[in-house]
C-alpha atoms as a PDB file:
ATOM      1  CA  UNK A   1     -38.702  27.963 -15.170  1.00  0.00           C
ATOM      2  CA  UNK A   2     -40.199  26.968 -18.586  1.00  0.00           C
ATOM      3  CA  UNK A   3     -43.403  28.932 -19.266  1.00  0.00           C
ATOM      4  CA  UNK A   4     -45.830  28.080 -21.917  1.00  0.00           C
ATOM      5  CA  UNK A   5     -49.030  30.017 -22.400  1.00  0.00           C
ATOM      6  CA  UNK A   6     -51.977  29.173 -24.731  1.00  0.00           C
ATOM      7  CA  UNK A   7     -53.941  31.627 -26.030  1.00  0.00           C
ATOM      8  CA  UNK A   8     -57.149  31.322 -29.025  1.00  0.00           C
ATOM      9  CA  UNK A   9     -59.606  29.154 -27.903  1.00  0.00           C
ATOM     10  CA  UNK A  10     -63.320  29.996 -27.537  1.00  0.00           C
ATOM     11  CA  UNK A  11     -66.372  28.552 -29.342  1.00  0.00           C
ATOM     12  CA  UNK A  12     -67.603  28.384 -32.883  1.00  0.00           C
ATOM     13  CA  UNK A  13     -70.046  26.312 -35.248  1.00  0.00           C
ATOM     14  CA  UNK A  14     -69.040  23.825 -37.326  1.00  0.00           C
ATOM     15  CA  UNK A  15     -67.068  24.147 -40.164  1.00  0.00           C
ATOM     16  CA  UNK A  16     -65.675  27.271 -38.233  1.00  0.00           C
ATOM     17  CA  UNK A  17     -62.204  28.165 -37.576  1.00  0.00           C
ATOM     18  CA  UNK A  18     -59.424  29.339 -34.711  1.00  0.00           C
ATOM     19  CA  UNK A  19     -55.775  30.194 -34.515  1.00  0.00           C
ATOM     20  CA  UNK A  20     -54.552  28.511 -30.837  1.00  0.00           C
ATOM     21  CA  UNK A  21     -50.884  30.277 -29.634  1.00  0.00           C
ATOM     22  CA  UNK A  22     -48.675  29.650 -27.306  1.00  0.00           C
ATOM     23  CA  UNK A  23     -45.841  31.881 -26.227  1.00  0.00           C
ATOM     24  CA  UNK A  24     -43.039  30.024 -24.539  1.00  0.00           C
ATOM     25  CA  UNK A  25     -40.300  31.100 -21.792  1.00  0.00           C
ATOM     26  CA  UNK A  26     -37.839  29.775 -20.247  1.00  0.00           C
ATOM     27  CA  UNK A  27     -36.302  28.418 -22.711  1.00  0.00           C
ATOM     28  CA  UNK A  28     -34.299  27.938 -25.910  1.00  0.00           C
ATOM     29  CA  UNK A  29     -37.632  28.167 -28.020  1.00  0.00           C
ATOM     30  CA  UNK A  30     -35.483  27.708 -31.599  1.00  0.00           C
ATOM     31  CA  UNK A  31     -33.786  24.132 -30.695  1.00  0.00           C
ATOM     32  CA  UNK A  32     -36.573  22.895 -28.656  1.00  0.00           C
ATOM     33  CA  UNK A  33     -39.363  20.659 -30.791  1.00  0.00           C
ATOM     34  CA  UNK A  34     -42.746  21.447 -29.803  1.00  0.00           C
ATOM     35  CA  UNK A  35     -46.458  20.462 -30.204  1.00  0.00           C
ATOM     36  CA  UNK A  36     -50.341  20.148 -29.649  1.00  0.00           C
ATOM     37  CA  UNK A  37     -52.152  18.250 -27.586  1.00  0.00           C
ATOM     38  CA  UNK A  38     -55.744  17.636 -26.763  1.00  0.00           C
ATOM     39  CA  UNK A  39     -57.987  15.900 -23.854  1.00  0.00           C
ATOM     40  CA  UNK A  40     -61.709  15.850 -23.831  1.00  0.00           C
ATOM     41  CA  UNK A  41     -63.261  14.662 -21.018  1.00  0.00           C
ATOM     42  CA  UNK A  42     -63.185  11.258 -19.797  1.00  0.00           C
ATOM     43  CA  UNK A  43     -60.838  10.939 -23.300  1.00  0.00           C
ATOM     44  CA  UNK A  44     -57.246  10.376 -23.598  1.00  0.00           C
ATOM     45  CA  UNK A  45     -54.696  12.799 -24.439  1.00  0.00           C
ATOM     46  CA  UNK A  46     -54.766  12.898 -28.626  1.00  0.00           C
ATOM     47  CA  UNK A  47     -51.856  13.877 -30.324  1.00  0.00           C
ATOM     48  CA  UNK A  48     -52.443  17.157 -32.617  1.00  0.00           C
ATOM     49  CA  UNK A  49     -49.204  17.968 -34.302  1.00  0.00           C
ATOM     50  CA  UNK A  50     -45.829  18.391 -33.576  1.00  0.00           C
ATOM     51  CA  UNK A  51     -43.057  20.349 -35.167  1.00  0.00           C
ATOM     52  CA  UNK A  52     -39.510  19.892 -34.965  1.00  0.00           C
ATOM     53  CA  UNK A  53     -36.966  23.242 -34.147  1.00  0.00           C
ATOM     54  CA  UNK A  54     -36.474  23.223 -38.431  1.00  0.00           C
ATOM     55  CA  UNK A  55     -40.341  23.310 -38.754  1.00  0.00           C
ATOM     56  CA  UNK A  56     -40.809  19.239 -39.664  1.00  0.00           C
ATOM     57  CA  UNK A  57     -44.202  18.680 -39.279  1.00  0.00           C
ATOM     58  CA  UNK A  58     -46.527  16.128 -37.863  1.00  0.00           C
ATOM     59  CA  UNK A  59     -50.228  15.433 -37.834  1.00  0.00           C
ATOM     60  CA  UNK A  60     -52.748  13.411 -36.263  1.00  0.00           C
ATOM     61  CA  UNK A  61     -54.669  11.369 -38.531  1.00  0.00           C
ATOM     62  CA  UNK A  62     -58.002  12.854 -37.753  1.00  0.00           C
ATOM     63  CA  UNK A  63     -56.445  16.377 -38.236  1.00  0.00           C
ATOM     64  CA  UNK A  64     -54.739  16.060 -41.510  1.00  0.00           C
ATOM     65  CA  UNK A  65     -55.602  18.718 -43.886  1.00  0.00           C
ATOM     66  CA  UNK A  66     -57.883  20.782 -41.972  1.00  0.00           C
ATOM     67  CA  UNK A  67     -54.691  22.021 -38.904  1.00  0.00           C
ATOM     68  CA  UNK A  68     -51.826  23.224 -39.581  1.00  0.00           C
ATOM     69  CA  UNK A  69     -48.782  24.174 -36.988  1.00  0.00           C
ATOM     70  CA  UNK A  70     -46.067  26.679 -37.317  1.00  0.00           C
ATOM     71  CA  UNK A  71     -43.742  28.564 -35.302  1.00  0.00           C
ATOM     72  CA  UNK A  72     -42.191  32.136 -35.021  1.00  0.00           C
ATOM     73  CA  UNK A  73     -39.018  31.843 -33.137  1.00  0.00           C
ATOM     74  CA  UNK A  74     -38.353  35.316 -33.054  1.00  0.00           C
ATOM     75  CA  UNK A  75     -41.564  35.422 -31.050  1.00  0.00           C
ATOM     76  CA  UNK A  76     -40.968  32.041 -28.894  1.00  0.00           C
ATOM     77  CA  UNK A  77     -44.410  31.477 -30.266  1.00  0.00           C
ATOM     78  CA  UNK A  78     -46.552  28.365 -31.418  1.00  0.00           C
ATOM     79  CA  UNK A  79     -49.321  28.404 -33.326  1.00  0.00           C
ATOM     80  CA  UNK A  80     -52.048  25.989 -34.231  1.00  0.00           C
ATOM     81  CA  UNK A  81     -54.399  27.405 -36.985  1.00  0.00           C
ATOM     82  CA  UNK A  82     -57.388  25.020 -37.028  1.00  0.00           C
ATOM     83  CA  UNK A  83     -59.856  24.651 -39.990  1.00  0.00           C
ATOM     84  CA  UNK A  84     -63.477  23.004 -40.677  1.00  0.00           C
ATOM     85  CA  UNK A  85     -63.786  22.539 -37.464  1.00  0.00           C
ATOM     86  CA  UNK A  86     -65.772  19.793 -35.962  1.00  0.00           C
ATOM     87  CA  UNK A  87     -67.655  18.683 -32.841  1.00  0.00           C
ATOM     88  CA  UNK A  88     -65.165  15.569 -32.161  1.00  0.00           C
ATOM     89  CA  UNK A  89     -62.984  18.684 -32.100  1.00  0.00           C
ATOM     90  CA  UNK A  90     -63.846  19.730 -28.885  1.00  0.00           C
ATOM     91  CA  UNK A  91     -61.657  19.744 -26.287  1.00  0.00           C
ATOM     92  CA  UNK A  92     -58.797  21.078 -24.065  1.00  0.00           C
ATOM     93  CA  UNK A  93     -55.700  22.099 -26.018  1.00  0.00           C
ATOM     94  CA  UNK A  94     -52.340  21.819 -24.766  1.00  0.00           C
ATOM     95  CA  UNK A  95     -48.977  23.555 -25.910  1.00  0.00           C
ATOM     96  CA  UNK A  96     -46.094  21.254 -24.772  1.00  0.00           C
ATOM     97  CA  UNK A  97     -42.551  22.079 -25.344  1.00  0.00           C
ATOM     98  CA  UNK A  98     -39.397  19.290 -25.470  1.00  0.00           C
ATOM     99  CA  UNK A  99     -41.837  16.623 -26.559  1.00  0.00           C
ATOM    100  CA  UNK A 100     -39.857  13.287 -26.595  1.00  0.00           C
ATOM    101  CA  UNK A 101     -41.986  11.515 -29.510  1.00  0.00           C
ATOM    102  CA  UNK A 102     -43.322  13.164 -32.500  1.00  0.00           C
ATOM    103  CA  UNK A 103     -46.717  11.187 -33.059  1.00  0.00           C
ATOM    104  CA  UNK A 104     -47.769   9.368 -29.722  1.00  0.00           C
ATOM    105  CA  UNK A 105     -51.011   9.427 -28.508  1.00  0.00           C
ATOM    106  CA  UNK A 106     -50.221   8.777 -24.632  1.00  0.00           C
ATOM    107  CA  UNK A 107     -53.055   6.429 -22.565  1.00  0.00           C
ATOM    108  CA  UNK A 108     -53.366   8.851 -20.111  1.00  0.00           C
ATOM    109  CA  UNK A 109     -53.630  12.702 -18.675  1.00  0.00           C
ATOM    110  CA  UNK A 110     -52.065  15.358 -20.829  1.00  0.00           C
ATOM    111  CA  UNK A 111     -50.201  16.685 -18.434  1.00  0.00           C
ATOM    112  CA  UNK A 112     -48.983  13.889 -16.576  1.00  0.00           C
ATOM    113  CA  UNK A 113     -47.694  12.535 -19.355  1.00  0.00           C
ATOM    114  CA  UNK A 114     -44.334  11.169 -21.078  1.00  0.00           C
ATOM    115  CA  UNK A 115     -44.238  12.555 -24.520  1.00  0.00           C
ATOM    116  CA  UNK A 116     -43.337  16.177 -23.743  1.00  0.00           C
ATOM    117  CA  UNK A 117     -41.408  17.623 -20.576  1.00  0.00           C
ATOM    118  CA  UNK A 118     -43.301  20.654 -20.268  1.00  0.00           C
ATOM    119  CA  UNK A 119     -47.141  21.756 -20.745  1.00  0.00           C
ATOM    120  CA  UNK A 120     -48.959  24.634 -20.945  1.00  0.00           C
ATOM    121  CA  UNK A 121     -52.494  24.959 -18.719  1.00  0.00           C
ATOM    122  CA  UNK A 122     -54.534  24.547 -21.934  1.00  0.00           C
ATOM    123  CA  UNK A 123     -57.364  26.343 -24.041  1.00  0.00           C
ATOM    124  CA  UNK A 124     -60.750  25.590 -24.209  1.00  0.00           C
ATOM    125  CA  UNK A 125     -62.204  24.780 -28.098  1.00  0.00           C
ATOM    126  CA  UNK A 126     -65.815  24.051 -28.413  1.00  0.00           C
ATOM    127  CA  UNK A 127     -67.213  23.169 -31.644  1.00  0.00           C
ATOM    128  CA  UNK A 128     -71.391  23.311 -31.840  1.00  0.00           C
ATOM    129  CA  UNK A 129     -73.008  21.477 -34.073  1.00  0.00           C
END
């Protein structure tokens, strides 16, 4: 049974930052591509980033030079360092593993959804203004 456990959130200020992880099992962490997701409320699930099992990376738009994702496979473990963080920011993160497209923004629940076969339960990020 694939595992994926988020770990990181909390709440800061703007212009703040957090690291999100999430340490994966049940799986073969080093071939599998991976990502970030996240779902505000009443909002539909965002794509963060993604990263492919050799570490190509992908980035929403509203993201882009302020997140940045990485992986340690020896650790099974995804990270998600976020910086200058902002109020849109807020939101419920989600790890996913085996995600089937690198930059779709599905119209829909996180977790229901088609662009990764496995999800994490989520972290919470606020960002105050």
């Amino acid at each position: 049974e694939v595992q994926l456990v988020e770990s990181g959130g909390g709440s800061v200020q703007t212009g703040g930052s957090l690291t999100l992880s999430c340490i994966a099992s049940g799986l073969p962490f080093d071939v599998v591509n991976m990502g970030w997701y996240r779902q505000g409320p009443g909002d539909n699930c965002d794509m963060v980033s993604t990263i492919s099992h050799d570490r190509t990376t992908y980035y929403g738009d509203s993201v882009k030079g302020r997140f940045t994702i990485s992986r340690d496979n020896a650790k099974n473990t995804l990270y998600l360092l976020m910086n200058n963080l902002k109020p849109e920011d807020s939101a419920v993160y989600y790890c996913a593993a085996d995600v089937n497209s690198w930059t779709a923004s599905p119209r829909s629940e996180c977790r229901k959804s088609w662009v990764a076969n496995s999800w994490g339960q989520g972290t919470q990020v606020t960002v105050s203004s």
